[in-house]
C-alpha atoms as a PDB file:
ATOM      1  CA  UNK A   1    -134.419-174.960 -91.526  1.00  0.00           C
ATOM      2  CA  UNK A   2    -136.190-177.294 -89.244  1.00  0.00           C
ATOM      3  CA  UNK A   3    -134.456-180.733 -88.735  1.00  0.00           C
ATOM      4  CA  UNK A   4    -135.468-183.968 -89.406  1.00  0.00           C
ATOM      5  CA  UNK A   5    -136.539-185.034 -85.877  1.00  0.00           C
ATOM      6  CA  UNK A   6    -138.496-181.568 -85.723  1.00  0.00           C
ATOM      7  CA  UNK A   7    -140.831-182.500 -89.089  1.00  0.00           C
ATOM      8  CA  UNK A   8    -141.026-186.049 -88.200  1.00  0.00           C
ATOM      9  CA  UNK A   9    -142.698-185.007 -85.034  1.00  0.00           C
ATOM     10  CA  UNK A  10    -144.480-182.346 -86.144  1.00  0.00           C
ATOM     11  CA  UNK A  11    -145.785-184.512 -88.973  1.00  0.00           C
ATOM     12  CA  UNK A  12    -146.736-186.918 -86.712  1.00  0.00           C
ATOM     13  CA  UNK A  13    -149.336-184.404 -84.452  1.00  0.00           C
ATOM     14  CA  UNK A  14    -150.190-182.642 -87.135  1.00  0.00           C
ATOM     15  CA  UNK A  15    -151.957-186.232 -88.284  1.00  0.00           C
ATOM     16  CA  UNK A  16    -152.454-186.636 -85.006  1.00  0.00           C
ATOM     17  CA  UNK A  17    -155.096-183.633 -84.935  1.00  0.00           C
ATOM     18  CA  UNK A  18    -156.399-183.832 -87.960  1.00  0.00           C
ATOM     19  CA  UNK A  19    -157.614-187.517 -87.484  1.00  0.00           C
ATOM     20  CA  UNK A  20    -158.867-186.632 -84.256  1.00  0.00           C
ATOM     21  CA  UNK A  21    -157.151-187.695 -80.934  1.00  0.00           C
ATOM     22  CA  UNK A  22    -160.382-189.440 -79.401  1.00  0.00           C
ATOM     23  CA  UNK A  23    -161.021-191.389 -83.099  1.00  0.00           C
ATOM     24  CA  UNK A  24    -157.406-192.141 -82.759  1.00  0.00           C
ATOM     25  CA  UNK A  25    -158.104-193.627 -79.576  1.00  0.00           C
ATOM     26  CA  UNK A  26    -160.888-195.468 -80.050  1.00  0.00           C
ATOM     27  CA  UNK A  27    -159.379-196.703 -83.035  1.00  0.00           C
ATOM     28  CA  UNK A  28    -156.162-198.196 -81.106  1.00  0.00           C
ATOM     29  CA  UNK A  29    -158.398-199.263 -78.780  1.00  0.00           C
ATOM     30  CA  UNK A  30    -160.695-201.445 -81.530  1.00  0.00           C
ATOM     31  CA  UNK A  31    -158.434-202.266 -84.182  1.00  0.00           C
ATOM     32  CA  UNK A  32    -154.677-200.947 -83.726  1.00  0.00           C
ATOM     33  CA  UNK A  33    -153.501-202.655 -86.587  1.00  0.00           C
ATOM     34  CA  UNK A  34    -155.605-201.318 -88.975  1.00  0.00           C
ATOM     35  CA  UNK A  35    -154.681-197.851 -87.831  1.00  0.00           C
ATOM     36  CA  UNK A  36    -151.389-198.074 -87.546  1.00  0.00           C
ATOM     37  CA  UNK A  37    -151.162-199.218 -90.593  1.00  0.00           C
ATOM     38  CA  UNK A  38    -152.793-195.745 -91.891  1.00  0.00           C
ATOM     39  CA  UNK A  39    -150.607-193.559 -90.318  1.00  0.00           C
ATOM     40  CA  UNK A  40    -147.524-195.420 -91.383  1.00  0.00           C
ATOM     41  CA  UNK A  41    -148.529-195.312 -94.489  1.00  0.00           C
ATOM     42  CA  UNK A  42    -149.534-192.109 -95.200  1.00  0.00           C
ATOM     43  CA  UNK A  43    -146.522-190.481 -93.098  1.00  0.00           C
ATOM     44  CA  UNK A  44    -143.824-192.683 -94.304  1.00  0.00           C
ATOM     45  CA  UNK A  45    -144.767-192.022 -97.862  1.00  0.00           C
ATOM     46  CA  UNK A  46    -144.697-187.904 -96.672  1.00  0.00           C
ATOM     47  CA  UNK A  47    -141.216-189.027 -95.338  1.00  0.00           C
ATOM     48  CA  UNK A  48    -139.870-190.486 -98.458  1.00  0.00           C
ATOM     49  CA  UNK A  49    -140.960-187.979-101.013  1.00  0.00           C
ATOM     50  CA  UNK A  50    -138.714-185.489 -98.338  1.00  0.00           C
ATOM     51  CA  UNK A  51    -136.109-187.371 -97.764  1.00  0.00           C
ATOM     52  CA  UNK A  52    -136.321-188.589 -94.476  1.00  0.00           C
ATOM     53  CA  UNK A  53    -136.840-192.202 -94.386  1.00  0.00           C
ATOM     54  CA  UNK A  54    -133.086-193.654 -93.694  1.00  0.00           C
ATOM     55  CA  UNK A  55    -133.025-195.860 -90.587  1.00  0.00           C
ATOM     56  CA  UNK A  56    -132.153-193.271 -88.295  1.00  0.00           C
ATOM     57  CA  UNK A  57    -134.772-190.823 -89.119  1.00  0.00           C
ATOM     58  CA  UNK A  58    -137.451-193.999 -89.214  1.00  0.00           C
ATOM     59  CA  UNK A  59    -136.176-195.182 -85.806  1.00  0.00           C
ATOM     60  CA  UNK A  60    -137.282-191.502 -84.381  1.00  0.00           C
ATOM     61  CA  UNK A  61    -140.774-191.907 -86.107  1.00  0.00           C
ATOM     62  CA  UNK A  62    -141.280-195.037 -84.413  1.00  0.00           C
ATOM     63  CA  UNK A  63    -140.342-194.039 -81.031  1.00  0.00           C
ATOM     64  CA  UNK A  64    -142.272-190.934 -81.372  1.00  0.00           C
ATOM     65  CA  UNK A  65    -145.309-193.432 -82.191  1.00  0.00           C
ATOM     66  CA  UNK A  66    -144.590-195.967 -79.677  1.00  0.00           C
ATOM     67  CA  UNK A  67    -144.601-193.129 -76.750  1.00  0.00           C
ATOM     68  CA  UNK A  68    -147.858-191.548 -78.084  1.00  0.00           C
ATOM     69  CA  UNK A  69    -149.327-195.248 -77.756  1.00  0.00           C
ATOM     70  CA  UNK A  70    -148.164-196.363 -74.692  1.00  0.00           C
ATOM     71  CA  UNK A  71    -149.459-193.064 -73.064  1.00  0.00           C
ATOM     72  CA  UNK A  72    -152.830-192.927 -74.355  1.00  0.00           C
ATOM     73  CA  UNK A  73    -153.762-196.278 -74.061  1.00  0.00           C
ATOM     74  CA  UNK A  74    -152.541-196.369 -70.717  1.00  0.00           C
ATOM     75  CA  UNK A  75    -150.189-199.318 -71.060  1.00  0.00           C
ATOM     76  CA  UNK A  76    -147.812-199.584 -68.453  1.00  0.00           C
ATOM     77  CA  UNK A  77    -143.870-198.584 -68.913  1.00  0.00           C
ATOM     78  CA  UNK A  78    -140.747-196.987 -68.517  1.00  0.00           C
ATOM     79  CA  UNK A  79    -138.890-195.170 -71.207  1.00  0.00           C
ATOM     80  CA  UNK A  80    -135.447-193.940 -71.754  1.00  0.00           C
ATOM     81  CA  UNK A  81    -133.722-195.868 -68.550  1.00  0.00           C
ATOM     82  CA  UNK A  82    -130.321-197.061 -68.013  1.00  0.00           C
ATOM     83  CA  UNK A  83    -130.079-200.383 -65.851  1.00  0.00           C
ATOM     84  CA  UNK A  84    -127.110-201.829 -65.205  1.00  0.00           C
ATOM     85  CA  UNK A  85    -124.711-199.789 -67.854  1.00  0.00           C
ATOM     86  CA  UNK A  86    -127.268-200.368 -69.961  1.00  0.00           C
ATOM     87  CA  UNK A  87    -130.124-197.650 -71.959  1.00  0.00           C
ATOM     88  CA  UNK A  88    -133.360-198.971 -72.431  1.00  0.00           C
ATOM     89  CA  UNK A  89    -135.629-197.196 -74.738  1.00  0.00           C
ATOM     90  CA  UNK A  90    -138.597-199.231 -73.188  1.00  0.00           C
ATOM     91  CA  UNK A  91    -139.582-201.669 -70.457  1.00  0.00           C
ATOM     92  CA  UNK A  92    -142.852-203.206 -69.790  1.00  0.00           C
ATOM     93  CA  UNK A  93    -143.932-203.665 -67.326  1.00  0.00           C
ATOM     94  CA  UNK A  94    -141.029-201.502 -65.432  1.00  0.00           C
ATOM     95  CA  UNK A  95    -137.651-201.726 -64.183  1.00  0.00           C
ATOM     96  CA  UNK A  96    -138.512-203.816 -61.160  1.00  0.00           C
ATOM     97  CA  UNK A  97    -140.627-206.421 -62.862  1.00  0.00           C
ATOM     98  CA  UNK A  98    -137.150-207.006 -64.813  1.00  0.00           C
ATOM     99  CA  UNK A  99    -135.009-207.185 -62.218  1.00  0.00           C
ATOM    100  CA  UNK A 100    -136.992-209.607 -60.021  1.00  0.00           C
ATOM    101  CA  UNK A 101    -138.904-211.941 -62.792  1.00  0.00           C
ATOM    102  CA  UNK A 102    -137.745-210.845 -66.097  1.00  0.00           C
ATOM    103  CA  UNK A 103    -139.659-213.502 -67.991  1.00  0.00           C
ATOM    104  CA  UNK A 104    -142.536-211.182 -67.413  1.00  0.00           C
ATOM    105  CA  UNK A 105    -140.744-208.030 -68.218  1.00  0.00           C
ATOM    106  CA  UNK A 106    -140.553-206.885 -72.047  1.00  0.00           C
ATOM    107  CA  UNK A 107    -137.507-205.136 -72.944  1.00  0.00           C
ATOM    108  CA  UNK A 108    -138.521-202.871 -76.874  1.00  0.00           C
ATOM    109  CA  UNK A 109    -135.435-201.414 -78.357  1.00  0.00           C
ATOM    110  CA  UNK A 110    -135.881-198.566 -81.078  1.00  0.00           C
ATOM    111  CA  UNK A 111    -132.200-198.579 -83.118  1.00  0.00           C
ATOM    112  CA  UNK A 112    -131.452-195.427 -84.629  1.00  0.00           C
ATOM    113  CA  UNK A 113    -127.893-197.012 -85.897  1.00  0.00           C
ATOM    114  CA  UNK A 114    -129.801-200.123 -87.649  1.00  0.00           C
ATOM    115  CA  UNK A 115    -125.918-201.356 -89.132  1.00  0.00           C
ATOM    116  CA  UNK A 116    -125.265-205.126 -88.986  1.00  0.00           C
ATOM    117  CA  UNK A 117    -122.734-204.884 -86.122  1.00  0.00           C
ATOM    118  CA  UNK A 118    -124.629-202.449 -84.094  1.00  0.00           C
ATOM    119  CA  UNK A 119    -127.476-204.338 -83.753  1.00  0.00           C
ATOM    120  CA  UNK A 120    -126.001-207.003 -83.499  1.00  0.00           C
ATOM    121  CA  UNK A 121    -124.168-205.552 -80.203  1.00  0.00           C
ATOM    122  CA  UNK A 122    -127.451-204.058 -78.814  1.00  0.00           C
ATOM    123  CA  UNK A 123    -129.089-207.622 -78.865  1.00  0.00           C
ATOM    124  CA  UNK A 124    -125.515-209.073 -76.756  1.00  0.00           C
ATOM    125  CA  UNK A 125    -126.237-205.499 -74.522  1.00  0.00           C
ATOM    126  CA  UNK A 126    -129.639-206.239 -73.863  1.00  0.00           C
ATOM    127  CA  UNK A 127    -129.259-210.467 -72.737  1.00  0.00           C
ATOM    128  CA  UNK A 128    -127.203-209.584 -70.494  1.00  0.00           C
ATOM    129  CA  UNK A 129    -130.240-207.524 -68.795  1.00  0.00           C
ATOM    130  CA  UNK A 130    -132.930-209.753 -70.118  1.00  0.00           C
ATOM    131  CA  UNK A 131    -131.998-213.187 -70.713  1.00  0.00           C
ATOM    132  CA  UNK A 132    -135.161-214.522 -71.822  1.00  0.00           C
ATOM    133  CA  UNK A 133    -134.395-213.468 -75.834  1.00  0.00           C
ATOM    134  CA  UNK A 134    -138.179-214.354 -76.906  1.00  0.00           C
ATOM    135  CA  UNK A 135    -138.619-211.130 -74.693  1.00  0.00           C
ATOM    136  CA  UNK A 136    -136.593-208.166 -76.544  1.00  0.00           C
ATOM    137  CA  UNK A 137    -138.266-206.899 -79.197  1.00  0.00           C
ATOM    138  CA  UNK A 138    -136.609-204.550 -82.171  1.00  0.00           C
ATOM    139  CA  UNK A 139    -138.537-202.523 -84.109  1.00  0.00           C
ATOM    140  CA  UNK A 140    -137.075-201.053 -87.000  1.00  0.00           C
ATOM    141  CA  UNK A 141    -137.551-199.605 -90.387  1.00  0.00           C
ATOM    142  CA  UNK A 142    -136.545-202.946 -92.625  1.00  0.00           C
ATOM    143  CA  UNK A 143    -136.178-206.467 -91.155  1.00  0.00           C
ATOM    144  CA  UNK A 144    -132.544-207.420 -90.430  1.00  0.00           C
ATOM    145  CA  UNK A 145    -132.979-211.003 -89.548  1.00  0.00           C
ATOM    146  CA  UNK A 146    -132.003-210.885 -86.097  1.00  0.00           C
ATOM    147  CA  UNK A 147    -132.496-213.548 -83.549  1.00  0.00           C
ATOM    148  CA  UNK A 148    -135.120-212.042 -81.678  1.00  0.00           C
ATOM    149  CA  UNK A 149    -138.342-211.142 -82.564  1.00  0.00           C
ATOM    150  CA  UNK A 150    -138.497-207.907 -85.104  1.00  0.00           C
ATOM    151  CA  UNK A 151    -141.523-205.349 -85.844  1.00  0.00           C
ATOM    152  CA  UNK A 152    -140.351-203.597 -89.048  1.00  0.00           C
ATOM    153  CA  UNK A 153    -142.455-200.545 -91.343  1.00  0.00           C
ATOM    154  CA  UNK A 154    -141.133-201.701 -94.433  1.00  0.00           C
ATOM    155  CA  UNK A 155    -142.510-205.331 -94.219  1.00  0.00           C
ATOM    156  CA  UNK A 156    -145.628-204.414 -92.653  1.00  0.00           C
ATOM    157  CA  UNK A 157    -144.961-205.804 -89.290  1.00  0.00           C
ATOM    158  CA  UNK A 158    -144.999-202.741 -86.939  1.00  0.00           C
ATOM    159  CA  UNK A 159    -148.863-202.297 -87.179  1.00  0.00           C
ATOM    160  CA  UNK A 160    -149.428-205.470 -85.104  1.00  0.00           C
ATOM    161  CA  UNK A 161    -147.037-203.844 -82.057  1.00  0.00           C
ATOM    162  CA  UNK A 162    -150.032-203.470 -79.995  1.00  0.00           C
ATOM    163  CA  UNK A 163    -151.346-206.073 -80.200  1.00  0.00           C
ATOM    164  CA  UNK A 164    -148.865-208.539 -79.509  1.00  0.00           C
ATOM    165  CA  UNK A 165    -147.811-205.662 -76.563  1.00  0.00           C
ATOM    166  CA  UNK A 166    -151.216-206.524 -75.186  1.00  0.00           C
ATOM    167  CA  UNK A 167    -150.805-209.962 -75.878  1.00  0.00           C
ATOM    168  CA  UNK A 168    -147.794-209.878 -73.980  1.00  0.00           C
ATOM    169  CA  UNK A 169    -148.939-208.528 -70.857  1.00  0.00           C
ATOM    170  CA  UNK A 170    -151.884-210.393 -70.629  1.00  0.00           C
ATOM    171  CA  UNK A 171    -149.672-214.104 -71.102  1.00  0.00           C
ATOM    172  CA  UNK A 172    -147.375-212.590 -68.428  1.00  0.00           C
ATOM    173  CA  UNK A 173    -150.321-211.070 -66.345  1.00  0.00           C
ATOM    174  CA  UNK A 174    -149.242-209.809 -63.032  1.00  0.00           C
ATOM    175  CA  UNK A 175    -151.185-207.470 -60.991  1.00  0.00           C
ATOM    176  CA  UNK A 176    -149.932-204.313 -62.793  1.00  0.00           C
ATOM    177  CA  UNK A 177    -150.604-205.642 -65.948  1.00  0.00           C
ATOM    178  CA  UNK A 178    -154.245-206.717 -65.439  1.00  0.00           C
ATOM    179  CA  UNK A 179    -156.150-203.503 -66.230  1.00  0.00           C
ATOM    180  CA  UNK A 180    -155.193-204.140 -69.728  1.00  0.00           C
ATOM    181  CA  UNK A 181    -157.583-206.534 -69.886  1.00  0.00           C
ATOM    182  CA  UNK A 182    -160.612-205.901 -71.975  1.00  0.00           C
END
């Protein structure tokens, strides 16, 4: 038997290909919202009705998502990095922007333990990389009030994660950031 992480991603291609990569793109591209939205909601509903929508399982569907985004539309980051002690599941621009003016860097953290005192830890973790709170970002499968900006399925909020991504970069343009620009 395949495990969770295995149909999650799976599910997610499969979608993937039958919507059509290019539509998909395009579609990101025009109105990411709106399609985001879809796919959420048709794969989290797949999810529940198997079993597979607890936090942890939900925080590997969104990363899966958010790498599949970031790579076809091109947006610059880093994944998966440690800085200082410290894992980052993403960074935008990159690493360096962070380290020398990290009030244009982004720091996007994916929780797959989404307990009280865990994130509660990773937010403490993550200022002491990334000072500037307004610019760490959870997303997560239910809001959990944090004091930082969240992105949740449940409540609807992921679906706007490009756009305020884009939105973002373009506030805190710097060279690397401008061929987001449309």
């Amino acid at each position: 038997m395949k495990d969770s992480s295995s149909i999650i991603k799976e599910n997610f291609y499969e979608w993937v290909k039958n919507f059509g990569e290019e539509k998909l793109v395009n579609e990101l591209q025009k109105n990411s919202q709106k399609i985001i939205s879809k796919i959420v909601d048709e794969l989290n509903s797949k999810f529940i009705k198997l079993k597979i929508n607890d936090d942890e399982k939900m925080g590997i569907f969104i990363t899966v998502m958010m790498h599949y985004f970031l790579s076809t539309l091109l947006l610059p980051s880093q994944r998966k990095i440690i800085h200082e002690g410290i894992e980052i599941d993403i960074v935008i621009p990159n690493l360096k922007e962070l380290k020398s003016r990290n009030n244009h860097a982004l720091i996007i953290d994916i929780p797959t333990n989404q307990t009280p005192s865990n994130l509660g830890k990773r937010l403490h973790d993550l200022q002491k990389i990334q000072p500037v709170k307004e610019n760490i970002w959870f997303l997560l499968y239910e809001k959990k009030n944090l004091n930082c900006k969240e992105f949740s399925i449940v409540d609807k909020t992921f679906s706007n994660i490009i756009k305020e991504i884009k939105k973002f970069t373009e506030t805190h343009s710097s060279n690397q950031l401008k061929i987001l620009k449309n």
